[in-house]
Protein backbone atom coordinates (compact mmCIF):
# COMPACT_ATOMS: atom_id res chain seq x y z
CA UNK A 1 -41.15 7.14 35.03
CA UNK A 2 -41.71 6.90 38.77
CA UNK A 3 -38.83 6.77 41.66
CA UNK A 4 -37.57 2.81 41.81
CA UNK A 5 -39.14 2.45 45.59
CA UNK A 6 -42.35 2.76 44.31
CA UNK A 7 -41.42 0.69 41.28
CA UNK A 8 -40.27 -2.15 43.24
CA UNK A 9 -43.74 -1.19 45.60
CA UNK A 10 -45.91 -1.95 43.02
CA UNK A 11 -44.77 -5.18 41.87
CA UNK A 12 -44.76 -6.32 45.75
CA UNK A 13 -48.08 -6.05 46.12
CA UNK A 14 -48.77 -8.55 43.30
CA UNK A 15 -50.00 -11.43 44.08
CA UNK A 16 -51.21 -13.47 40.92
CA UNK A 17 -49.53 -13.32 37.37
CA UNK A 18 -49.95 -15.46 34.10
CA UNK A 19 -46.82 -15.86 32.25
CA UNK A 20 -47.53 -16.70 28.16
CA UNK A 21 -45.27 -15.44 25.57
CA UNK A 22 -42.61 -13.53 28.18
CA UNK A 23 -38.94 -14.82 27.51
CA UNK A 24 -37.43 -12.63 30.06
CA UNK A 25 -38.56 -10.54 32.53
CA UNK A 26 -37.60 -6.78 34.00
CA UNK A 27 -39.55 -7.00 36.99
CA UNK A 28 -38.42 -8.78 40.12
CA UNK A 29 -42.02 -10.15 41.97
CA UNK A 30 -41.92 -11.15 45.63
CA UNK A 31 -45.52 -11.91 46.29
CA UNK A 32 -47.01 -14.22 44.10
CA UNK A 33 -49.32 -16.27 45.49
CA UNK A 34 -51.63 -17.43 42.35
CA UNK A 35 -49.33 -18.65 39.20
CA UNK A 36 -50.41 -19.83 35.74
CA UNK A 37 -47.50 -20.91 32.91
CA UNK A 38 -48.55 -21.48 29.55
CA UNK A 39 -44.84 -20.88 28.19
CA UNK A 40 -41.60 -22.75 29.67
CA UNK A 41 -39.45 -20.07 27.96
CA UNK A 42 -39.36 -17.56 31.58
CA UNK A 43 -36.44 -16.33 33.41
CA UNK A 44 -37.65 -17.61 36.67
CA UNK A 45 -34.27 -16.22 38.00
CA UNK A 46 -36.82 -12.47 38.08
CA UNK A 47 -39.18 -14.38 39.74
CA UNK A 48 -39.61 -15.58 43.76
CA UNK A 49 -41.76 -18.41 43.52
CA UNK A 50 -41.12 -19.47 47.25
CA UNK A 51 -44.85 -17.98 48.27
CA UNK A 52 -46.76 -19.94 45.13
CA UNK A 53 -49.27 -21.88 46.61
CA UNK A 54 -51.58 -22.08 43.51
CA UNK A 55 -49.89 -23.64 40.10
CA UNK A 56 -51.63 -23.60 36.76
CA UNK A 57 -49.58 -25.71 34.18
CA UNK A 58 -50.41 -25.19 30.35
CA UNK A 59 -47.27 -26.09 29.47
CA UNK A 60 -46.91 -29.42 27.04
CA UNK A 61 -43.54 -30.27 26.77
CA UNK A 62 -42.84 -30.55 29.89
CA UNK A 63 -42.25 -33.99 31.60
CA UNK A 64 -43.70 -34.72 35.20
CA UNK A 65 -40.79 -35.34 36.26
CA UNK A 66 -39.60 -31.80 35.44
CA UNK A 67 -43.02 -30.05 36.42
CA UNK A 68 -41.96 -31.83 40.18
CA UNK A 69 -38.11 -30.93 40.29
CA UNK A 70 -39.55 -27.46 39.24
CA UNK A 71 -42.30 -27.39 42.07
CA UNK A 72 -39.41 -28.87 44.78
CA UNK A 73 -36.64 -26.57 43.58
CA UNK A 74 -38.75 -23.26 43.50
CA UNK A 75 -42.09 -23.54 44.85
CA UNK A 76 -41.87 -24.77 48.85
CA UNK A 77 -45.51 -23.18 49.33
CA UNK A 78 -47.58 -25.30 46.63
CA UNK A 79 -50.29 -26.47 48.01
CA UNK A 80 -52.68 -26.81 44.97
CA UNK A 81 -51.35 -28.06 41.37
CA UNK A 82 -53.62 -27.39 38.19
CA UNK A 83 -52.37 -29.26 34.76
CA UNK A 84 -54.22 -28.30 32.18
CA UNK A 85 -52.20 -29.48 29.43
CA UNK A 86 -50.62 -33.17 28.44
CA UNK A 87 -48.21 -33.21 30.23
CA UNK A 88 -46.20 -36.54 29.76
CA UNK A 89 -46.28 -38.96 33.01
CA UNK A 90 -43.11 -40.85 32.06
CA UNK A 91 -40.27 -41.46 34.88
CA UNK A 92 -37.20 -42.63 34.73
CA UNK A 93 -37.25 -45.47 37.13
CA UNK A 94 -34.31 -43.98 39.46
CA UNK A 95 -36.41 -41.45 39.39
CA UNK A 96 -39.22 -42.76 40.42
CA UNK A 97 -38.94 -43.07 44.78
CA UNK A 98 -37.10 -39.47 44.86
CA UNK A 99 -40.21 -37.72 43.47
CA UNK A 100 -42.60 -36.33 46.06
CA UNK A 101 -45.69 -34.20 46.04
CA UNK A 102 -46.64 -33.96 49.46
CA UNK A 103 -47.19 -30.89 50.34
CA UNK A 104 -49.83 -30.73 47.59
CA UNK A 105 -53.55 -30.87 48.79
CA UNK A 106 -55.02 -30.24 45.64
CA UNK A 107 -54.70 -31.84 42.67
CA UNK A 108 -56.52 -30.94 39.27
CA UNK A 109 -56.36 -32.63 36.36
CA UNK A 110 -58.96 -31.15 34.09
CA UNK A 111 -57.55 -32.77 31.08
CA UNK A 112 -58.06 -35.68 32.06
């Protein structure tokens, strides 16, 4: 094993990660820049997402409405959101005015 300040040195200087099948995560990354999900099962608590500014959604069972609390909550950086999967549009109506995307510049929907 190697000394925990190059440990936590390593995973600093990452910068783009894809997250399938992980439930839970050991590692604690600081730098992502570049994110893709494909499983909603993460510990995001392991995880700063606060520097994201690229989002790739695979996820299906997700809502929009939770895919945009998730980018407000955790993700201040986003500037360009990928959804690659159906994702389902409905809103509840209260909802509806609260939701903003505004800081993103980019929007793909390739599934679409």
């Amino acid at each position: 094993t190697i000394p925990k300040e190059q440990y936590d040195l390593f995973y600093d200087r990452i910068h783009e990660l894809s997250l399938d099948n992980m439930r839970t995560s050991t590692f604690c990354y600081k730098n992502i820049q570049k994110l893709s999900l494909s499983n909603a099962d993460v510990d995001y608590q392991q995880l700063d997402l606060s520097k994201v500014e690229v989002l790739t959604v695979q996820i299906s069972n997700w809502t929009l409405e939770m895919l945009i609390e998730f980018i407000h909550r955790l993700m201040p950086m986003l500037s360009h959101l990928i959804i690659t999967s159906s994702v389902s549009w409905k809103i509840s109506p209260p909802q509806a005015n609260q939701l903003s995307l505004a800081n993103i510049r980019t929007l793909d929907l390739s599934q679409y």
